[in-house]
N, C-alpha and C. Protein backbone atom coordinates (compact mmCIF):
# COMPACT_ATOMS: atom_id res chain seq x y z
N UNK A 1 146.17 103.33 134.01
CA UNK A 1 144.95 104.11 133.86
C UNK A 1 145.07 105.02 132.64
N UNK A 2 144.00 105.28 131.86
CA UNK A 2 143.79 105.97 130.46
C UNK A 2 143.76 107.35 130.80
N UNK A 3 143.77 108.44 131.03
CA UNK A 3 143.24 110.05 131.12
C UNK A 3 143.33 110.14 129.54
N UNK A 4 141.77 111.48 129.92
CA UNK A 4 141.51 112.19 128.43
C UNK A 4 142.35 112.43 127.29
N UNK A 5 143.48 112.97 128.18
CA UNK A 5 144.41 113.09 126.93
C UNK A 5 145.23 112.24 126.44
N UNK A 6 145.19 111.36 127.07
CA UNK A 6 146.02 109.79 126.39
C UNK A 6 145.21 109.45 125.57
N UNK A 7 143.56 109.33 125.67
CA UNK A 7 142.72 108.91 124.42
C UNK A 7 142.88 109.31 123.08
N UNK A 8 142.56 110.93 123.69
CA UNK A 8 142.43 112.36 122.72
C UNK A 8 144.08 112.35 122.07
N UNK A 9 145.06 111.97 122.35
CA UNK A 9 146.49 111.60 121.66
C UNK A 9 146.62 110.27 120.91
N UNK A 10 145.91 109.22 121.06
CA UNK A 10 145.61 108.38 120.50
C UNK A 10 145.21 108.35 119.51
N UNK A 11 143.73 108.48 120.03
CA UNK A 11 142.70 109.13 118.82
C UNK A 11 143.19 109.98 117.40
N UNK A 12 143.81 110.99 117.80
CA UNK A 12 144.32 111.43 116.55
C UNK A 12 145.45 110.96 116.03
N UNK A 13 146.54 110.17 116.58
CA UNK A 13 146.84 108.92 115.92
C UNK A 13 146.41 108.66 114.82
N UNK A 14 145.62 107.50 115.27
CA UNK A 14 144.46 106.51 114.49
C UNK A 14 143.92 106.87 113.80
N UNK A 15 143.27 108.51 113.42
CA UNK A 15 142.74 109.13 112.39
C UNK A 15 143.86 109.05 111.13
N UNK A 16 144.76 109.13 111.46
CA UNK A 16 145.62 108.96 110.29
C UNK A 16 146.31 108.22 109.62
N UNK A 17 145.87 106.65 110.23
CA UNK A 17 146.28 105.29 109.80
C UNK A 17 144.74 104.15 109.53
N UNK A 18 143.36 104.94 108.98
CA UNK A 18 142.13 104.49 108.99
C UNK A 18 142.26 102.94 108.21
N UNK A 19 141.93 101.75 108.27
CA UNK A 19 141.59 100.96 107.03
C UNK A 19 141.43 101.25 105.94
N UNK A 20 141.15 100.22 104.65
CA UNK A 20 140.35 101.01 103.90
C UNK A 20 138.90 100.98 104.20
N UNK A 21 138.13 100.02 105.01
CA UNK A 21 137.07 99.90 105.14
C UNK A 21 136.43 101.07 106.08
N UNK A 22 136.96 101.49 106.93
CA UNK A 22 136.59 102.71 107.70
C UNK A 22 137.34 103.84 106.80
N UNK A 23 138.01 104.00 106.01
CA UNK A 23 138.06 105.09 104.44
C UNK A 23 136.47 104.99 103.96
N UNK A 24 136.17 104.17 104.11
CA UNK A 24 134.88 103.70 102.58
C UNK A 24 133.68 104.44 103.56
N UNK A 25 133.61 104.15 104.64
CA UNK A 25 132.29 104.76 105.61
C UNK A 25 133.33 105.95 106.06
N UNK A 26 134.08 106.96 105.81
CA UNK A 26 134.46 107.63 106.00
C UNK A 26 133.93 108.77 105.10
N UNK A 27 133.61 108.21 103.76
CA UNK A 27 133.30 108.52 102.81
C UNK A 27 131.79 108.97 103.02
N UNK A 28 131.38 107.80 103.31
CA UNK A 28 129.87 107.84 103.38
C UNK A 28 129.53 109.01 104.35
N UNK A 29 129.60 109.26 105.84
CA UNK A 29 129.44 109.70 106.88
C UNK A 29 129.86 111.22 106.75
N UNK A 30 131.11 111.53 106.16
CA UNK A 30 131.75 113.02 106.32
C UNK A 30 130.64 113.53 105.81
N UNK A 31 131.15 115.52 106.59
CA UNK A 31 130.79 116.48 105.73
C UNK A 31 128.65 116.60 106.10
N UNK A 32 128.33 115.74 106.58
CA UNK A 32 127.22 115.40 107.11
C UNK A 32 126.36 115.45 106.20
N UNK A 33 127.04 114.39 105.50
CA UNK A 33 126.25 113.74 104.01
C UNK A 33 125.12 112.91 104.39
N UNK A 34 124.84 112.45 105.52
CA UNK A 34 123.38 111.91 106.22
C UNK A 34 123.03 112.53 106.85
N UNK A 35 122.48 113.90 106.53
CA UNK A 35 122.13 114.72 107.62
C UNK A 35 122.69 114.83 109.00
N UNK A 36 123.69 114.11 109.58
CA UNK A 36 124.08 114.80 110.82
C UNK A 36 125.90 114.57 110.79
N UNK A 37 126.27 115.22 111.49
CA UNK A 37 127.74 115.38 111.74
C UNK A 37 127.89 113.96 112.65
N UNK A 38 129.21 112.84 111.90
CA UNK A 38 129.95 112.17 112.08
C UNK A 38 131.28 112.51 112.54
N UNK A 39 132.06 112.00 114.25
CA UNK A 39 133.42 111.87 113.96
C UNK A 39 134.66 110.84 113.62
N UNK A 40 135.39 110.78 113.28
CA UNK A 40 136.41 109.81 113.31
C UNK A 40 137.11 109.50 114.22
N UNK A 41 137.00 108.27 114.88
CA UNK A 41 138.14 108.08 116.17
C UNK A 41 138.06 109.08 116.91
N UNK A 42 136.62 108.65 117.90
CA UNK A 42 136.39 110.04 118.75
C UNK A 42 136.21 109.41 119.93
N UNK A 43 136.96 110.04 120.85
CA UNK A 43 137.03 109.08 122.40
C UNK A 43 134.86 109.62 123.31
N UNK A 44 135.21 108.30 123.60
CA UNK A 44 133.55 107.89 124.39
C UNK A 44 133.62 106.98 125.55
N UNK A 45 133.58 107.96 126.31
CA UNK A 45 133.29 106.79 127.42
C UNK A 45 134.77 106.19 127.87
N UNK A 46 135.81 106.57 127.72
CA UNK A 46 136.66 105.71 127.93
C UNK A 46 137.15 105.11 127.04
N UNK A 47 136.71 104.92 126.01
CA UNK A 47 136.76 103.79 124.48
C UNK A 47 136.85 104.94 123.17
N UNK A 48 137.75 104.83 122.41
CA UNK A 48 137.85 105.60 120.85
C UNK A 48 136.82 104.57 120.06
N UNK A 49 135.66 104.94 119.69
CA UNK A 49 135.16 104.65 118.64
C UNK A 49 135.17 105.01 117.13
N UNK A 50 135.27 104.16 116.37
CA UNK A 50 135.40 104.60 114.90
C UNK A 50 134.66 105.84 114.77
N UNK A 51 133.82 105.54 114.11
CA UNK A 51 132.35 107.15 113.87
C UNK A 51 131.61 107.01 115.18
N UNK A 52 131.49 108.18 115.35
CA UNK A 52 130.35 108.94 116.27
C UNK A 52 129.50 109.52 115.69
N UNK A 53 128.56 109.67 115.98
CA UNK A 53 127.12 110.93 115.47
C UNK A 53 126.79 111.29 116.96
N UNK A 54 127.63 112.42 117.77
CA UNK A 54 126.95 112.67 118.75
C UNK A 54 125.69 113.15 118.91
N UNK A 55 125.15 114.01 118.12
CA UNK A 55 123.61 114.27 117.94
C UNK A 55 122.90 113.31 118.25
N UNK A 56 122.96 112.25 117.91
CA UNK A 56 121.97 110.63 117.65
C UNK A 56 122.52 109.72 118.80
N UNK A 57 123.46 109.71 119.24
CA UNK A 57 124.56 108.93 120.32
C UNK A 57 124.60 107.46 119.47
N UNK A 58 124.82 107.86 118.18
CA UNK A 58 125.31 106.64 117.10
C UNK A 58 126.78 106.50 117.11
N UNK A 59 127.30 105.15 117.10
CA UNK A 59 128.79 105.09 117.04
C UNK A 59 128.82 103.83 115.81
N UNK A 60 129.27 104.03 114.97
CA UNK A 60 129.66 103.18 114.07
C UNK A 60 131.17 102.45 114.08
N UNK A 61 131.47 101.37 114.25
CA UNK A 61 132.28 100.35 114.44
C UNK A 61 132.66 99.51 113.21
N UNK A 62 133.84 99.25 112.69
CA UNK A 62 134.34 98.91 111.75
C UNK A 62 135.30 97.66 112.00
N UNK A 63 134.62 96.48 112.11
CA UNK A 63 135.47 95.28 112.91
C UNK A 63 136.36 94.63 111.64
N UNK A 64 137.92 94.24 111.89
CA UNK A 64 138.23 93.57 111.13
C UNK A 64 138.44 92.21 111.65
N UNK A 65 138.82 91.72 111.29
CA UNK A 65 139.13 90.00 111.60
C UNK A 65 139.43 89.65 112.71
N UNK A 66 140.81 90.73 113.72
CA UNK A 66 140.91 90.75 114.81
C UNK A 66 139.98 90.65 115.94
N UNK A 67 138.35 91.18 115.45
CA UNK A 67 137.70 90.80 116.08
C UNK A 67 136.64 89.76 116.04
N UNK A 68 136.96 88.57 115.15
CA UNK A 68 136.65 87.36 115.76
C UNK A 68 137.55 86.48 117.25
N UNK A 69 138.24 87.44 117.23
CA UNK A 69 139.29 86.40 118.33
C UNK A 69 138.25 86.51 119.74
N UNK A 70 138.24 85.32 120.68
CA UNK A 70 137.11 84.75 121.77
C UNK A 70 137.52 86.31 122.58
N UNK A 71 138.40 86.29 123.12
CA UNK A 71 138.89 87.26 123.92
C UNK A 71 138.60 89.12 123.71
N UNK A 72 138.69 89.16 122.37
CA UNK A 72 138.39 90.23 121.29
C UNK A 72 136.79 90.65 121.66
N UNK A 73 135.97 89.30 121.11
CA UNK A 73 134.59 89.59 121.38
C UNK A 73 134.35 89.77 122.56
N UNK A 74 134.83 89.44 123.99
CA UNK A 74 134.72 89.50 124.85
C UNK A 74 134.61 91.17 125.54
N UNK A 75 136.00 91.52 124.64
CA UNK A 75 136.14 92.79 125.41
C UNK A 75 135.08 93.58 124.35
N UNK A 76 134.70 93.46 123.12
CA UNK A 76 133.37 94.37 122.69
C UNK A 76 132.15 94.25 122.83
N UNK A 77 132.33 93.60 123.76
CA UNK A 77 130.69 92.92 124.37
C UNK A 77 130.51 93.73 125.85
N UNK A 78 131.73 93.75 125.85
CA UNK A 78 131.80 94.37 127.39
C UNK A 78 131.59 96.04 126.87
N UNK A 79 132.69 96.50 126.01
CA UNK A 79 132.77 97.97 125.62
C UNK A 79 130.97 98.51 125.13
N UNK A 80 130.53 97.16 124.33
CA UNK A 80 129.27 97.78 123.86
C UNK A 80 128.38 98.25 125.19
N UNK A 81 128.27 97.12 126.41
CA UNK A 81 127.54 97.55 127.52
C UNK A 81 127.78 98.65 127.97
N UNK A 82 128.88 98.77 128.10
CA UNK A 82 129.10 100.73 128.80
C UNK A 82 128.84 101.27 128.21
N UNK A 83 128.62 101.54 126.56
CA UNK A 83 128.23 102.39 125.87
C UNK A 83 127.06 102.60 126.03
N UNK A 84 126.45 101.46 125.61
CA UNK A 84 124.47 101.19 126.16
C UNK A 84 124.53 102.05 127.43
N UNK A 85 125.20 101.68 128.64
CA UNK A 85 124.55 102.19 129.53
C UNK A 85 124.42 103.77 129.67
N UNK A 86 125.49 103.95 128.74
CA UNK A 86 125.60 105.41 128.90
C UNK A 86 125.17 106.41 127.65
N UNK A 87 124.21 105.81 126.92
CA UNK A 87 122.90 106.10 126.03
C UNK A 87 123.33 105.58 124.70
N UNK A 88 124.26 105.27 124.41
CA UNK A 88 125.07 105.26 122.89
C UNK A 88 124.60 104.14 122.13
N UNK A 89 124.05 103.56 121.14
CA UNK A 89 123.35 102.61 120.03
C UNK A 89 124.89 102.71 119.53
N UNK A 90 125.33 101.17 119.49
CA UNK A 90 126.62 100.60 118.56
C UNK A 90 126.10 99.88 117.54
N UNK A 91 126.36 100.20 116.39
CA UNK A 91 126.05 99.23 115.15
C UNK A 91 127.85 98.64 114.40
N UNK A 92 127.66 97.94 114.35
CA UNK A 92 129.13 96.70 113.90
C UNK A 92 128.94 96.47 112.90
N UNK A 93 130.24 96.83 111.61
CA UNK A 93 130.23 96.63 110.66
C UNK A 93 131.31 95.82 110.29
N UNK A 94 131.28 94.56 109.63
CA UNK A 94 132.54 94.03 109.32
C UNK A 94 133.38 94.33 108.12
N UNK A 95 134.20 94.51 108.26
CA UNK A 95 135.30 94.83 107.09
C UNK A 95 135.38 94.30 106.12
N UNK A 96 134.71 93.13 105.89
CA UNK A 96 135.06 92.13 104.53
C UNK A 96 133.64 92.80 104.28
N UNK A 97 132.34 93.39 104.80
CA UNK A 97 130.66 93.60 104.35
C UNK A 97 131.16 95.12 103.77
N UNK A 98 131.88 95.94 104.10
CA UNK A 98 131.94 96.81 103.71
C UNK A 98 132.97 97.29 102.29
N UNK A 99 133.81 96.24 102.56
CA UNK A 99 134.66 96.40 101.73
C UNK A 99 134.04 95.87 99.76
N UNK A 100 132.85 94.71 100.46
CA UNK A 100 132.59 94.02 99.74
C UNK A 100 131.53 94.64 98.72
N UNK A 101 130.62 95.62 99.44
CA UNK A 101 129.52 96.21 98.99
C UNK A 101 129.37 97.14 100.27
N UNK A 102 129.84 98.70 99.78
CA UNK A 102 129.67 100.14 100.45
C UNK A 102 127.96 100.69 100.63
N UNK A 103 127.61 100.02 99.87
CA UNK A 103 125.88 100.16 99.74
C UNK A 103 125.18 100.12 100.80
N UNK A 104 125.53 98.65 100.89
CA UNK A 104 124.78 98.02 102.35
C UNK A 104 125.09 98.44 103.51
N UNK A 105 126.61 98.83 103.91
CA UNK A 105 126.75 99.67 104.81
C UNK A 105 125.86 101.11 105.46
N UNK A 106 125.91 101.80 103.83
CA UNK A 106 125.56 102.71 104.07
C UNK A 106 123.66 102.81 104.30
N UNK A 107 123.41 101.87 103.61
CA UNK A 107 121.80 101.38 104.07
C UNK A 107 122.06 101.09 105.49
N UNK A 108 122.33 100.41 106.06
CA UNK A 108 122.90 100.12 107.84
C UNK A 108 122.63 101.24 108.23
N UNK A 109 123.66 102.10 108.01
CA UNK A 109 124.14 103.45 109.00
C UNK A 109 122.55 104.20 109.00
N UNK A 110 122.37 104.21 107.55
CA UNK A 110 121.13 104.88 107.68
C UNK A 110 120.23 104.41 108.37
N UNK A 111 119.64 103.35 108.19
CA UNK A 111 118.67 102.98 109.01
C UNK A 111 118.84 102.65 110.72
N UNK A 112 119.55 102.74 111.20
CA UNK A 112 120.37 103.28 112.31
C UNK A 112 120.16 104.71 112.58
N UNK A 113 120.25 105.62 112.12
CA UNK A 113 120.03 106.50 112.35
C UNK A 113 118.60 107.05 112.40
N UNK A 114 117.94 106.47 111.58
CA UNK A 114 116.36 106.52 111.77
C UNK A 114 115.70 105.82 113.10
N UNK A 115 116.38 104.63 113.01
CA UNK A 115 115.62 103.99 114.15
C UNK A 115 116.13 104.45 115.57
């Protein structure tokens, strides 16, 4: 079983070993350069999500390759439902889209946050 503070010890972990692709929307998101405050590897629900916008109950997700695996998608299909149920909009970004062009990402996030 997970408790808070096994996440919350995790979590800040992981803040300090980011991709570069969650660097690049790290970039984008801090400092509440889209009008609202983003966190990094912020426990939800049970689950550390990449970015949060708790204001918006936006979580931004930064998938790398690992998550094409059958089993992989399985369990973020499942993680996305608890989030849904528990008000949170997940938007999925892949690592090769972001890495490739930061633009489009950041068009994503935004329009995510509008809608």
């Amino acid at each position: 079983m997970t408790t808070k503070g096994m996440l919350r010890d995790r979590a800040r972990g992981m803040r300090k070993e980011m991709s570069r692709a969650e660097s690049a929307i790290w970039q984008i998101v801090r400092g509440g350069k889209l009008g609202v405050k983003f966190r990094r590897q912020h426990p939800v629900e049970g689950y550390i999500a990449d970015f949060a916008c708790v204001e918006t109950k936006l979580i931004v997700e930064v998938d790398g390759v690992s998550h094409e695996d059958e089993a992989q998608l399985a369990y973020d299909a499942e993680r996305t439902r608890v989030l849904a149920e528990a008000g949170w909009r997940v938007l999925r970004l892949r690592d090769a889209e972001v890495l490739s062009d930061v633009r489009v990402a950041e068009r994503a996030i935004r329009e995510a946050l509008s809608g």
